[in-house]
PDB file of N, CA and C in Angstrom:
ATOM      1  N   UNK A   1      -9.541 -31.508  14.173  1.00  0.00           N
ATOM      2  CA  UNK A   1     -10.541 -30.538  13.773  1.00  0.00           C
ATOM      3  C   UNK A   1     -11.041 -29.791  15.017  1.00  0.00           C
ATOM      4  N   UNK A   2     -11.096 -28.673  15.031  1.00  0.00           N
ATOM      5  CA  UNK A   2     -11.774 -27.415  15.300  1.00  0.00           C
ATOM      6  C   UNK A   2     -13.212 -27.436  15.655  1.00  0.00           C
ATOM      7  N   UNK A   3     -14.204 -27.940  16.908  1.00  0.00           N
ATOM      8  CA  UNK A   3     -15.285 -27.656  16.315  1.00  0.00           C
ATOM      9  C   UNK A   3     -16.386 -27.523  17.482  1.00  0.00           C
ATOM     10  N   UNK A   4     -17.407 -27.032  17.437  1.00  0.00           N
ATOM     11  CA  UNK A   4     -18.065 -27.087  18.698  1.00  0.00           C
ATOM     12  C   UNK A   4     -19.554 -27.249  18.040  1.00  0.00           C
ATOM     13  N   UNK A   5     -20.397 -28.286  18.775  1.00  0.00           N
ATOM     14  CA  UNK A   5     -21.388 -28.674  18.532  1.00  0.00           C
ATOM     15  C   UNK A   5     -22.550 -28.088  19.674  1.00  0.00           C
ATOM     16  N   UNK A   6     -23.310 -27.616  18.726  1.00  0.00           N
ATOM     17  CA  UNK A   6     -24.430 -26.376  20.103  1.00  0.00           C
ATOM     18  C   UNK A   6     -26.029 -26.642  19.478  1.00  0.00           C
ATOM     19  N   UNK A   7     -26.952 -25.671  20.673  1.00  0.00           N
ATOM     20  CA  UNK A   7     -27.592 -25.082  19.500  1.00  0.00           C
ATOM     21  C   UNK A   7     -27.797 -23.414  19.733  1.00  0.00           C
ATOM     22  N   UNK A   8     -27.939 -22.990  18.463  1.00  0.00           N
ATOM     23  CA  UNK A   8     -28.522 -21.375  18.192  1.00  0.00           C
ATOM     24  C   UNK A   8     -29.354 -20.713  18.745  1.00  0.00           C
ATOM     25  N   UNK A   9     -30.371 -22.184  19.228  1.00  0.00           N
ATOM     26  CA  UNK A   9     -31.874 -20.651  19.798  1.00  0.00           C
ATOM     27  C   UNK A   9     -31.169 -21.390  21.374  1.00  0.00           C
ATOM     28  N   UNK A  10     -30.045 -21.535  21.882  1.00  0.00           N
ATOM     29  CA  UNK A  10     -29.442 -21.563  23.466  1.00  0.00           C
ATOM     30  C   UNK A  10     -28.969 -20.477  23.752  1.00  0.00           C
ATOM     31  N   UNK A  11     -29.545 -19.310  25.106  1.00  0.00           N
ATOM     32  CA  UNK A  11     -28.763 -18.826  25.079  1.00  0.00           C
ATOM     33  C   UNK A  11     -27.484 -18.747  25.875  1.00  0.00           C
ATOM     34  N   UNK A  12     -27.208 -20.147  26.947  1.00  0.00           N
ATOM     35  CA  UNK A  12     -26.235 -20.355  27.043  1.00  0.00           C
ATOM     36  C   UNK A  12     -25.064 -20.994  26.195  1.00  0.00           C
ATOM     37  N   UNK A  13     -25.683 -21.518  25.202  1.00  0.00           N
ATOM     38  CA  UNK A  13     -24.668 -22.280  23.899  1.00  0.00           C
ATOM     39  C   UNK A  13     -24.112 -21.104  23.397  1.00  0.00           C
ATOM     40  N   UNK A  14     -24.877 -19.621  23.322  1.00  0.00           N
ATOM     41  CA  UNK A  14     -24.269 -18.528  22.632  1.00  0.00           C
ATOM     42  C   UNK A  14     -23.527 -17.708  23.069  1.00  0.00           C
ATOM     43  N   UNK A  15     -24.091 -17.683  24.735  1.00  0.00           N
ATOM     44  CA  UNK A  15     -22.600 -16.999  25.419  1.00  0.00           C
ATOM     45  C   UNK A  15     -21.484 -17.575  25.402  1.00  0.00           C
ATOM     46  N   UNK A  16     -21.785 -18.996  25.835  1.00  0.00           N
ATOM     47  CA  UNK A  16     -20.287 -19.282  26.213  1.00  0.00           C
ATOM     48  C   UNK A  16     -19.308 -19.584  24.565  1.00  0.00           C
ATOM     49  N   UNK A  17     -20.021 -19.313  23.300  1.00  0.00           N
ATOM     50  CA  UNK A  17     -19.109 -18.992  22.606  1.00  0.00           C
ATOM     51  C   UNK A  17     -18.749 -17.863  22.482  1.00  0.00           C
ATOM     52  N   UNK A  18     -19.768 -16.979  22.579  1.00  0.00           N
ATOM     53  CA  UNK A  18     -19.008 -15.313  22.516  1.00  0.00           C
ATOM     54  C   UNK A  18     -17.179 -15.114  23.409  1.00  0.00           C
ATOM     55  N   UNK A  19     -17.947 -16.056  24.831  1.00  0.00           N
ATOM     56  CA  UNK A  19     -17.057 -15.639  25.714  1.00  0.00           C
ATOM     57  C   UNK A  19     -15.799 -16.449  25.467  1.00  0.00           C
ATOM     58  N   UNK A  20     -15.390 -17.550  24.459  1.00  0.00           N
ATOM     59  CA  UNK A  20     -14.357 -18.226  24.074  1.00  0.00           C
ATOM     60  C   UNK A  20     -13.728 -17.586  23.382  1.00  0.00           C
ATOM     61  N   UNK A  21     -14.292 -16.435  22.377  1.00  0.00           N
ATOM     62  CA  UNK A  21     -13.410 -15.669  21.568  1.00  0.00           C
ATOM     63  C   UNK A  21     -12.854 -16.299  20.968  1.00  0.00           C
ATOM     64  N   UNK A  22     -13.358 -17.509  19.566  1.00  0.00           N
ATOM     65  CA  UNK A  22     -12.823 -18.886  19.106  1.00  0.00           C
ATOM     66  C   UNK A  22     -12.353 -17.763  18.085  1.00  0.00           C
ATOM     67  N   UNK A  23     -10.956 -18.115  17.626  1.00  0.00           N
ATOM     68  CA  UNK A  23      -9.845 -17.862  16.681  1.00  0.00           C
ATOM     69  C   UNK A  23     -11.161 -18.417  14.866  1.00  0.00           C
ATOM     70  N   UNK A  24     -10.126 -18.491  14.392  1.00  0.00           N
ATOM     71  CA  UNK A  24     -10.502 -18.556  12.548  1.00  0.00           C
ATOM     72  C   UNK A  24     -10.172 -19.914  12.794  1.00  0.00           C
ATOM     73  N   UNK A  25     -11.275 -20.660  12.255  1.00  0.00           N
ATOM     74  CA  UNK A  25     -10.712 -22.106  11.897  1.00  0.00           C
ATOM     75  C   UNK A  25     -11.748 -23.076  12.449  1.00  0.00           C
ATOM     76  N   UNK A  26     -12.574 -22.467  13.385  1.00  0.00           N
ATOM     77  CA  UNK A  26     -13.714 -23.397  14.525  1.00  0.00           C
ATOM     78  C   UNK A  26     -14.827 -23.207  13.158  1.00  0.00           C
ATOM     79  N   UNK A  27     -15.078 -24.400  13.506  1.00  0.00           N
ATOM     80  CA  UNK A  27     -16.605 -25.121  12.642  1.00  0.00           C
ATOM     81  C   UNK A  27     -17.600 -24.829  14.050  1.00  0.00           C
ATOM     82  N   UNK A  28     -18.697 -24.414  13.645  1.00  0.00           N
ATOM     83  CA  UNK A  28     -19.904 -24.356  14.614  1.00  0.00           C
ATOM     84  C   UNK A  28     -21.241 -25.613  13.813  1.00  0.00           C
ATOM     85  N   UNK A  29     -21.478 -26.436  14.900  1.00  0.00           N
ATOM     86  CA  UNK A  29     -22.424 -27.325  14.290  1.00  0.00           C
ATOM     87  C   UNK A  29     -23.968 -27.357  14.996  1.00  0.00           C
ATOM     88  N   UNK A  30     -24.906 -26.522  14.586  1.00  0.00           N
ATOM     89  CA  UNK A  30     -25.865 -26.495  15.332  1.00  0.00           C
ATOM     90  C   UNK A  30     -27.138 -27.632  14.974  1.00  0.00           C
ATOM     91  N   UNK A  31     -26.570 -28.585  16.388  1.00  0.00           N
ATOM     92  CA  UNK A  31     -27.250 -30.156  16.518  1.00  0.00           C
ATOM     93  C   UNK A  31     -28.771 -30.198  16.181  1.00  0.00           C
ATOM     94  N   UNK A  32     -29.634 -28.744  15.675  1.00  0.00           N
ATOM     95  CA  UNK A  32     -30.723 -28.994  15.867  1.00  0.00           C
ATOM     96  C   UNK A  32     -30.886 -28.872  14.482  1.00  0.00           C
ATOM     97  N   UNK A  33     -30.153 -28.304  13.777  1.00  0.00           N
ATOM     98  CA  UNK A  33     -30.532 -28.588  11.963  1.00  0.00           C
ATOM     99  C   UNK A  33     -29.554 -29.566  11.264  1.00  0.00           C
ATOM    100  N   UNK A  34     -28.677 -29.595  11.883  1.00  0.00           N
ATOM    101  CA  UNK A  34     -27.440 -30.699  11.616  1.00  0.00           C
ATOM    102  C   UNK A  34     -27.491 -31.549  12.662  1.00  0.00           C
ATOM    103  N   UNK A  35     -28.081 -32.922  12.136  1.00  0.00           N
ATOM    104  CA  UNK A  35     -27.746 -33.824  13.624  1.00  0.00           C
ATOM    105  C   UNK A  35     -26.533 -34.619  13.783  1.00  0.00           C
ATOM    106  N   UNK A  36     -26.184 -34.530  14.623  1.00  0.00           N
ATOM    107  CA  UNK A  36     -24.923 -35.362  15.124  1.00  0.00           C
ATOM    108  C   UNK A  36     -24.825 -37.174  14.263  1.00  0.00           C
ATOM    109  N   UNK A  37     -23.577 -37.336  13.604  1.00  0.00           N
ATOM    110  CA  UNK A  37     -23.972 -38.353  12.844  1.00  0.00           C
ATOM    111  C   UNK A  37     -23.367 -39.524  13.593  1.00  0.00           C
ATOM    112  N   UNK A  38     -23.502 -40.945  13.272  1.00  0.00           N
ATOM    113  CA  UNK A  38     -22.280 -42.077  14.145  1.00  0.00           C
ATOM    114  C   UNK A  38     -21.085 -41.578  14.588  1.00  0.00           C
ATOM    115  N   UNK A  39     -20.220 -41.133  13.254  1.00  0.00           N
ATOM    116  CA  UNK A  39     -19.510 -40.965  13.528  1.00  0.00           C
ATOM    117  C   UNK A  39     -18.785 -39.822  14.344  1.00  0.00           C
ATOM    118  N   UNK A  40     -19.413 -38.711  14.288  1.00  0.00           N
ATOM    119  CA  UNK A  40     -19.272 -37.756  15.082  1.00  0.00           C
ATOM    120  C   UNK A  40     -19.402 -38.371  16.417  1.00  0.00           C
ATOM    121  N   UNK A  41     -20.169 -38.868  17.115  1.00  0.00           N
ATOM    122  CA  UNK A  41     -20.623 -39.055  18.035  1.00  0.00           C
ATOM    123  C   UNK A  41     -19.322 -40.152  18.849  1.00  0.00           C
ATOM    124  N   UNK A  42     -19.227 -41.350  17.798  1.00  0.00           N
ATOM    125  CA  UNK A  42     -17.824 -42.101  18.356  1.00  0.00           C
ATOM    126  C   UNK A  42     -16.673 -41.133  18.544  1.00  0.00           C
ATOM    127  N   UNK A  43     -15.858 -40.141  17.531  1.00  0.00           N
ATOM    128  CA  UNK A  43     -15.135 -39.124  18.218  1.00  0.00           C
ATOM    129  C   UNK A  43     -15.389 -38.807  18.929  1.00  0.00           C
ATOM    130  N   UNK A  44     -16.512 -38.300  19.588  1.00  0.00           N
ATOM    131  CA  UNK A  44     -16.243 -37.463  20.965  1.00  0.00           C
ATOM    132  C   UNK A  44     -16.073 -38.643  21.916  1.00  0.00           C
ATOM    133  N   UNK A  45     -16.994 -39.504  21.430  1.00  0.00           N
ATOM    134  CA  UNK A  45     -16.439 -40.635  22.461  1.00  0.00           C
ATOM    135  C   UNK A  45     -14.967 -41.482  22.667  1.00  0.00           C
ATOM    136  N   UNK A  46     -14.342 -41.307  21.712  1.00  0.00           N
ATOM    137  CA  UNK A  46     -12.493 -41.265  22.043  1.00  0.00           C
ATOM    138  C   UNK A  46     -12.465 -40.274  22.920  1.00  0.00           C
ATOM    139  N   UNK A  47     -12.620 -39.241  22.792  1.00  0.00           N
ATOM    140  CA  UNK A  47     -11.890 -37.954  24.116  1.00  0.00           C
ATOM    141  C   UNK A  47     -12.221 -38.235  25.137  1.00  0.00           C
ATOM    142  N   UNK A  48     -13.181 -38.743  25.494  1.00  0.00           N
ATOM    143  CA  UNK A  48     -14.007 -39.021  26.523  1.00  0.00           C
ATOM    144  C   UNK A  48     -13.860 -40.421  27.567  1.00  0.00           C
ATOM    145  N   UNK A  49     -14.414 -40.489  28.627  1.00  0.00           N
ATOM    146  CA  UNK A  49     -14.470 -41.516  29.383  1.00  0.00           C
ATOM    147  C   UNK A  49     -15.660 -42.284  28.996  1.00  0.00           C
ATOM    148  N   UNK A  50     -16.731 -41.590  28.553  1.00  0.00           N
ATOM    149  CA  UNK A  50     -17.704 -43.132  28.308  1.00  0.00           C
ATOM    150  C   UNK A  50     -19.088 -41.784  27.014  1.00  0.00           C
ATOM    151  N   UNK A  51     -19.955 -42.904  27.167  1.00  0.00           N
ATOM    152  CA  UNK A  51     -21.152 -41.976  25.966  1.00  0.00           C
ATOM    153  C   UNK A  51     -21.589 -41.428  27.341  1.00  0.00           C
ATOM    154  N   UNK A  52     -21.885 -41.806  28.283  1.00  0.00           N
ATOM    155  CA  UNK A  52     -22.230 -41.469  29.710  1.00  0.00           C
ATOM    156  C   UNK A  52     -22.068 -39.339  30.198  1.00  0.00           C
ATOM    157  N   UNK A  53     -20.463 -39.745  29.602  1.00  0.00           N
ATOM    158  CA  UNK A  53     -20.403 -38.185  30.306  1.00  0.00           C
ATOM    159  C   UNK A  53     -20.624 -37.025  28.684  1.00  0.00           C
ATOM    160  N   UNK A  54     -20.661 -37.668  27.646  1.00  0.00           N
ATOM    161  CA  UNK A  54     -21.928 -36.489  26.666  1.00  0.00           C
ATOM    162  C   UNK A  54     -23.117 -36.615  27.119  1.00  0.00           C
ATOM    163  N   UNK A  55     -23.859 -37.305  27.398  1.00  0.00           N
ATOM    164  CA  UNK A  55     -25.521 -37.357  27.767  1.00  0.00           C
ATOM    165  C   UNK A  55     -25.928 -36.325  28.681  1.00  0.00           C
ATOM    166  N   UNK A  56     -26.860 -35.822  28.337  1.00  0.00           N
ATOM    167  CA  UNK A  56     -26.997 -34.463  29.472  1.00  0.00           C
ATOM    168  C   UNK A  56     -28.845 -35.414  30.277  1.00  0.00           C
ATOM    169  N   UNK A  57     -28.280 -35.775  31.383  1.00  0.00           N
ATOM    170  CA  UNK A  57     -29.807 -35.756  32.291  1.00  0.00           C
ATOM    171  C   UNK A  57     -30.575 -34.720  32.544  1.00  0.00           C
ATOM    172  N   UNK A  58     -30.144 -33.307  31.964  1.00  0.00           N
ATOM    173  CA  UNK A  58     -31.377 -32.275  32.804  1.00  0.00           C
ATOM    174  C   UNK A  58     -32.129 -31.759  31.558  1.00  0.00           C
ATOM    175  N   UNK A  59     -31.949 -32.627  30.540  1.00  0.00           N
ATOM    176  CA  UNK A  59     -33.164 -32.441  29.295  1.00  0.00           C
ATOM    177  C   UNK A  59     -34.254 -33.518  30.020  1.00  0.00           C
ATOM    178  N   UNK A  60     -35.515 -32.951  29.489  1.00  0.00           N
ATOM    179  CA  UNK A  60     -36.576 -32.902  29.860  1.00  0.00           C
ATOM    180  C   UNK A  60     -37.369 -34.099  29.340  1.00  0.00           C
ATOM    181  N   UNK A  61     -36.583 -34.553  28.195  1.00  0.00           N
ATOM    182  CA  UNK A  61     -36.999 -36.157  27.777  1.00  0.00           C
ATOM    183  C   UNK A  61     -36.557 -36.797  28.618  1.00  0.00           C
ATOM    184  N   UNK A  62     -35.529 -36.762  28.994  1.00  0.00           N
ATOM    185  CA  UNK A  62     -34.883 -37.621  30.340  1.00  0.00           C
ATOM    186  C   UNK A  62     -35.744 -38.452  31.592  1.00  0.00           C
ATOM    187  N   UNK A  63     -36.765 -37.210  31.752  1.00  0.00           N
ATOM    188  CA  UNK A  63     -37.745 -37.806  32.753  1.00  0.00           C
ATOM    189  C   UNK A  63     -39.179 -38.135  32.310  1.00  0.00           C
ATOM    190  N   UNK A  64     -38.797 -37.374  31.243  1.00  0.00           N
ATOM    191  CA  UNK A  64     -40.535 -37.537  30.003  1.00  0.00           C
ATOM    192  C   UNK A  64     -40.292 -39.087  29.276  1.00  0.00           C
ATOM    193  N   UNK A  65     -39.347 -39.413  29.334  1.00  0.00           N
ATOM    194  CA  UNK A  65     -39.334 -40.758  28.791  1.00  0.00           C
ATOM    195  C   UNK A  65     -38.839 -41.960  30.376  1.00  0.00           C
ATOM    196  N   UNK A  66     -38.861 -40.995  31.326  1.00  0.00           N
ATOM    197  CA  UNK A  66     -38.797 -42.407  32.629  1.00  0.00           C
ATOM    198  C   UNK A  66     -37.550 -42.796  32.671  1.00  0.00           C
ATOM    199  N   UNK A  67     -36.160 -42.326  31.837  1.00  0.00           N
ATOM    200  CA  UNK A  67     -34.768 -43.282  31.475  1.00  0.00           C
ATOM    201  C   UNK A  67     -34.394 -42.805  33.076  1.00  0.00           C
ATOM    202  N   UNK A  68     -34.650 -42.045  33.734  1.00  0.00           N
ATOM    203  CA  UNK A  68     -33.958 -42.063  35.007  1.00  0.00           C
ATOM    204  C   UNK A  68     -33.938 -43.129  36.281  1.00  0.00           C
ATOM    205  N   UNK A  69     -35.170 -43.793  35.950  1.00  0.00           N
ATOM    206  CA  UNK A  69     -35.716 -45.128  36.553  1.00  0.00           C
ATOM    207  C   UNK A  69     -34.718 -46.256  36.007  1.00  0.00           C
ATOM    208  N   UNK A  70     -33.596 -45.833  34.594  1.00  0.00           N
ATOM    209  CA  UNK A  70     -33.684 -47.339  34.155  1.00  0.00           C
ATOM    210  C   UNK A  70     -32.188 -47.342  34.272  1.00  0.00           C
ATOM    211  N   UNK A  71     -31.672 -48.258  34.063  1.00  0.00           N
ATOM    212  CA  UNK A  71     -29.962 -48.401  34.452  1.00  0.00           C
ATOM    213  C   UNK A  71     -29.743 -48.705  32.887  1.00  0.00           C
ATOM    214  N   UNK A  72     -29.239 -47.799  31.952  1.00  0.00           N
ATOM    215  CA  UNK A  72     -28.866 -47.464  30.866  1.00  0.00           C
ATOM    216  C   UNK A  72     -27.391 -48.088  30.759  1.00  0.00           C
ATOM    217  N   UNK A  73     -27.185 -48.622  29.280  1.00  0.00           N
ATOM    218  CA  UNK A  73     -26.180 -48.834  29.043  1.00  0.00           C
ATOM    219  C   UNK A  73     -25.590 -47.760  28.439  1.00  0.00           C
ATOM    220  N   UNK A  74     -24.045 -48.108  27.941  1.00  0.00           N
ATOM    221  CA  UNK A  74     -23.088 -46.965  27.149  1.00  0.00           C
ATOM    222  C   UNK A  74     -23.924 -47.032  25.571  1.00  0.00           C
ATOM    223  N   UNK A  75     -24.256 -48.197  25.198  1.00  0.00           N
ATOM    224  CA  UNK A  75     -24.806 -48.424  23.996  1.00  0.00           C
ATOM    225  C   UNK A  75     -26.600 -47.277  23.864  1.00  0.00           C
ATOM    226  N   UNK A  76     -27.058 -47.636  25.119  1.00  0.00           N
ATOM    227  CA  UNK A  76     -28.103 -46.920  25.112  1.00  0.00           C
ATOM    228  C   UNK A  76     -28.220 -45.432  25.127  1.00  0.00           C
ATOM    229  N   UNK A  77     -27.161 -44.913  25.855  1.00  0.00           N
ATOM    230  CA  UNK A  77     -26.745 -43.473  25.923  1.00  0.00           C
ATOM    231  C   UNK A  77     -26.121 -43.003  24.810  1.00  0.00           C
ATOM    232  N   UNK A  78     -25.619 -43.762  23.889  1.00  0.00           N
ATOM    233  CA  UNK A  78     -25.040 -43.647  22.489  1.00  0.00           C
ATOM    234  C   UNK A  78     -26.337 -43.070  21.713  1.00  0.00           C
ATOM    235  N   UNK A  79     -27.098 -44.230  21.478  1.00  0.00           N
ATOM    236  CA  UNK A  79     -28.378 -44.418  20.747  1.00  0.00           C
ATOM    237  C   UNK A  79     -29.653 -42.981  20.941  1.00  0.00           C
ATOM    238  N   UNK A  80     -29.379 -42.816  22.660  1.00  0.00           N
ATOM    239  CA  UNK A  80     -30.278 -41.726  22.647  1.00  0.00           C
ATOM    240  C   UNK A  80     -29.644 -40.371  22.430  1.00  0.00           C
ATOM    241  N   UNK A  81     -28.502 -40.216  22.160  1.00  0.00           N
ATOM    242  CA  UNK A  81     -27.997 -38.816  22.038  1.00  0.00           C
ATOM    243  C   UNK A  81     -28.325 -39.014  20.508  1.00  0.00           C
ATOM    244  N   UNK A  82     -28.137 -39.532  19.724  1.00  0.00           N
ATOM    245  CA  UNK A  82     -28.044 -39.587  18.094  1.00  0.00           C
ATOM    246  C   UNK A  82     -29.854 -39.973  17.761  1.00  0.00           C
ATOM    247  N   UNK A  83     -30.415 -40.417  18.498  1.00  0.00           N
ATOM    248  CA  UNK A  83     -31.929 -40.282  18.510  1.00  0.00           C
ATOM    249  C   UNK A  83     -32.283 -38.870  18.236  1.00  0.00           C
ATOM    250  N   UNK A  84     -31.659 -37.779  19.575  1.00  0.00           N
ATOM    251  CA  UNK A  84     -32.968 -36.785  19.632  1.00  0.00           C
ATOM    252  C   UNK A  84     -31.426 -35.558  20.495  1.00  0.00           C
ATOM    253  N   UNK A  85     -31.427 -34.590  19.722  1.00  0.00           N
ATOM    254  CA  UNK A  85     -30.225 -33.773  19.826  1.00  0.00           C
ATOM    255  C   UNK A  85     -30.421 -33.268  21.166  1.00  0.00           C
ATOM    256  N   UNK A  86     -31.478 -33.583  22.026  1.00  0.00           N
ATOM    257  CA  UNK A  86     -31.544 -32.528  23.558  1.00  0.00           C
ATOM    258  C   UNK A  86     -31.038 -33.750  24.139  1.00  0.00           C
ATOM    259  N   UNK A  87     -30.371 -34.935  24.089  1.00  0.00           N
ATOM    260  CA  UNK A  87     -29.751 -35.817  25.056  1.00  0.00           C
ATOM    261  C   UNK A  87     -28.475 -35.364  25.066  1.00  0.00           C
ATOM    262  N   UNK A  88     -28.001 -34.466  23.920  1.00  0.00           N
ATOM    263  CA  UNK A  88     -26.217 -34.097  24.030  1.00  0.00           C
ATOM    264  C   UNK A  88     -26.272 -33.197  25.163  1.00  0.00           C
ATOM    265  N   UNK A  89     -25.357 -33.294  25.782  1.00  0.00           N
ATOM    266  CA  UNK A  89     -24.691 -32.353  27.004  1.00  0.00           C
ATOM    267  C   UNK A  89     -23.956 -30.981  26.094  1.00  0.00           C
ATOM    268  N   UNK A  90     -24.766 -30.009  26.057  1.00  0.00           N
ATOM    269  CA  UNK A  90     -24.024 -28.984  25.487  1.00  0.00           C
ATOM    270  C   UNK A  90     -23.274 -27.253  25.906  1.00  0.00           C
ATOM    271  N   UNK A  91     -22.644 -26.745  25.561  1.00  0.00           N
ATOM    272  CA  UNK A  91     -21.897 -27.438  24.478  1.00  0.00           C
ATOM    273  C   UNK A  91     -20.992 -28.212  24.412  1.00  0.00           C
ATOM    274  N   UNK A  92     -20.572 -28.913  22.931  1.00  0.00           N
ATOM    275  CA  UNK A  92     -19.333 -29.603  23.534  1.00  0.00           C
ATOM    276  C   UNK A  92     -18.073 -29.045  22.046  1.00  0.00           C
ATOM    277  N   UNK A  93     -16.959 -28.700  23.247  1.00  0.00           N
ATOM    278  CA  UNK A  93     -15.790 -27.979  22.106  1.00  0.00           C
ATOM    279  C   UNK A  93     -14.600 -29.421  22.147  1.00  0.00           C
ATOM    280  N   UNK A  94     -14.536 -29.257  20.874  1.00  0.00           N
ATOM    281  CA  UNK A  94     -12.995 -30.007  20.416  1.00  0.00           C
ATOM    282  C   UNK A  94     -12.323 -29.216  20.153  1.00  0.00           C
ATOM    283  N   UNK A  95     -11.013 -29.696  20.209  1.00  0.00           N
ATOM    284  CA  UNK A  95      -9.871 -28.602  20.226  1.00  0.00           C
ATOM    285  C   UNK A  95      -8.676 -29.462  20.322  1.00  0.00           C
ATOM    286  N   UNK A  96      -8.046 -29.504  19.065  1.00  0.00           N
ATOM    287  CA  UNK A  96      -6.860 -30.304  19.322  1.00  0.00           C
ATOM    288  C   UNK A  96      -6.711 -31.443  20.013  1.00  0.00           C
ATOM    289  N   UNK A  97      -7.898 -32.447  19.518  1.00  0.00           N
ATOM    290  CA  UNK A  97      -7.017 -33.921  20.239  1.00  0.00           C
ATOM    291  C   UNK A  97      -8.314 -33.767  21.677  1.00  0.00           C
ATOM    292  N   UNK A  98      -8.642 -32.890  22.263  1.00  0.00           N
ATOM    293  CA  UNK A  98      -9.384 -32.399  23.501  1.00  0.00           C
ATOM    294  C   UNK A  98     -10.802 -32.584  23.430  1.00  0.00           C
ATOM    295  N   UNK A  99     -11.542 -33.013  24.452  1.00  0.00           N
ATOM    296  CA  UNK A  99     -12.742 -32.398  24.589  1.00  0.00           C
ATOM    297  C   UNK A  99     -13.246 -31.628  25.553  1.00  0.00           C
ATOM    298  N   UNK A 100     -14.130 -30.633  26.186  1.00  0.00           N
ATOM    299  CA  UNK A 100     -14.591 -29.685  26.742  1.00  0.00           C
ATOM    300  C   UNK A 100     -16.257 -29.931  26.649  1.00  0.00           C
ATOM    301  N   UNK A 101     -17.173 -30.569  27.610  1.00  0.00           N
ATOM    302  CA  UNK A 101     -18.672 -31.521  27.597  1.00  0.00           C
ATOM    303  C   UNK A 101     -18.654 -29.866  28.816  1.00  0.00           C
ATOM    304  N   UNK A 102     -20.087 -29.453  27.839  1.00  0.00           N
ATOM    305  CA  UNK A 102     -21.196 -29.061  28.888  1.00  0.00           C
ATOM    306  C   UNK A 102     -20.454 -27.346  29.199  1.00  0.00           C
ATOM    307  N   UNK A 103     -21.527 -26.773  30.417  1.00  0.00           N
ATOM    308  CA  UNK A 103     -21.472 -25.829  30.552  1.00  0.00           C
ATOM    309  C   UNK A 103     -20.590 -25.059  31.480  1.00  0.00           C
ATOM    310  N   UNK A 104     -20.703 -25.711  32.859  1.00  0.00           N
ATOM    311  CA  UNK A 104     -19.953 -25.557  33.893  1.00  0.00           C
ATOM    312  C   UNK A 104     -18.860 -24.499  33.525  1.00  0.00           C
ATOM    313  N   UNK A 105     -18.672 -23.874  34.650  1.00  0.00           N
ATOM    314  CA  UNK A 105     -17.549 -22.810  34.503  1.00  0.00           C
ATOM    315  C   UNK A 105     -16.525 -22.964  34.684  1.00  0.00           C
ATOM    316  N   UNK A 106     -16.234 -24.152  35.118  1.00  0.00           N
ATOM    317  CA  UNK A 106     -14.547 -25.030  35.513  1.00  0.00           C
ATOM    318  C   UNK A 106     -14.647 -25.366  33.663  1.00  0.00           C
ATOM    319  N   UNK A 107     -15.705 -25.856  33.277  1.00  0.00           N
ATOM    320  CA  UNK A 107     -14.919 -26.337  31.646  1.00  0.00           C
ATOM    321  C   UNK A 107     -15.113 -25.409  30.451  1.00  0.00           C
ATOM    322  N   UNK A 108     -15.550 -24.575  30.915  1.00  0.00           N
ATOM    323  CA  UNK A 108     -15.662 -23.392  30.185  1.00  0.00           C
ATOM    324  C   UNK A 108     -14.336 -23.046  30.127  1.00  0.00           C
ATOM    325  N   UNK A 109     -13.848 -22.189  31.758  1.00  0.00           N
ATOM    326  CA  UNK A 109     -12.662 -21.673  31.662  1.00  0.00           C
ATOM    327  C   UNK A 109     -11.386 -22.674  31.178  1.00  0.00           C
ATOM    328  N   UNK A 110     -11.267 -24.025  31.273  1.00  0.00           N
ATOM    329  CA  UNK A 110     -10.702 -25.221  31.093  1.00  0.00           C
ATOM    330  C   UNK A 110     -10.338 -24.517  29.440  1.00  0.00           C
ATOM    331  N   UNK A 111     -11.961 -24.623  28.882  1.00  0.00           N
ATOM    332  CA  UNK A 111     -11.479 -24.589  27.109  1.00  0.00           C
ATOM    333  C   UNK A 111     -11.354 -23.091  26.685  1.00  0.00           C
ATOM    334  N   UNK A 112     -11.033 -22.520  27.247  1.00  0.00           N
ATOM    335  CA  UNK A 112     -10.781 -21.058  27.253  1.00  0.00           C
ATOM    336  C   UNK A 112      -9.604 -20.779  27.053  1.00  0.00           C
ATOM    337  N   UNK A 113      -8.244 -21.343  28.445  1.00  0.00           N
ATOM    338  CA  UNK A 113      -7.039 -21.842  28.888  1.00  0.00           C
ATOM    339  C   UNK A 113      -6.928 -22.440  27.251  1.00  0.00           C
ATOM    340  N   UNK A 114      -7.290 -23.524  27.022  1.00  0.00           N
ATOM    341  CA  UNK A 114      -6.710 -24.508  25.771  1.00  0.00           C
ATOM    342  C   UNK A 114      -6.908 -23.527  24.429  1.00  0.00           C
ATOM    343  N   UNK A 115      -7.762 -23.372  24.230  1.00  0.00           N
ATOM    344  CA  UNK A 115      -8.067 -22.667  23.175  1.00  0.00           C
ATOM    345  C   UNK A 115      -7.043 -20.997  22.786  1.00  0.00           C
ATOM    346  N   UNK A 116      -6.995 -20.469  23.952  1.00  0.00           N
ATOM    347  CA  UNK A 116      -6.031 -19.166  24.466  1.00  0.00           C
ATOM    348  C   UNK A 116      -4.493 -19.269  24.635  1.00  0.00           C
ATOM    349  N   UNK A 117      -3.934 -20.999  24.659  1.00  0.00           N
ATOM    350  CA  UNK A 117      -2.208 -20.300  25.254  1.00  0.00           C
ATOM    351  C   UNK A 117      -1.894 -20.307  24.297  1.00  0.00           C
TER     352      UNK A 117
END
């Protein structure tokens, strides 16, 4: 499946889809009226190296809740992304088997390349 999980009032979640120029077929899931369910969340965690690299540290609960003080597990970083949708690292694109975490312009252009040959 096709799909990229964002939110709407971002306006970096909205460029960098403009700027993907996603084909017919991409599902858009915006995490703040649709929340990310278990299972969603374990898929991305197959593509992935751990719940670690979806978790985004520069949301603002991050330090409003002190978790930067605490040595978090994979289970805990699971728990808080599916808690409260500003712990996801966004956006994040699937694409064939692939994942593409976050904003950066190396994985931007990365899912650009995948999405484009």
């Amino acid at each position: 499946m096709n799909k990229i999980y964002y939110l709407s009032n971002c306006n970096t979640c909205t460029r960098i889809i403009n700027e993907l120029n996603l084909p017919k077929g991409f599902q858009l899931q915006d995490i703040k009226t649709e929340p990310i369910t278990k299972s969603q969340i374990e898929e991305m965690r197959a593509l992935t190296d751990s719940y670690e690299n979806l978790f985004s540290k520069r949301a603002r609960l991050y330090k409003k809740l002190g978790l930067k003080d605490k040595a978090l597990s994979e289970e805990d970083y699971k728990n808080y992304i599916l808690e409260h949708y500003t712990f996801l690292k966004r956006p994040v694109v699937l694409f064939n088997n692939q994942i593409f975490i976050g904003n950066s312009k190396k994985t931007v252009e990365a899912a650009k390349l995948a999405i484009h040959e």
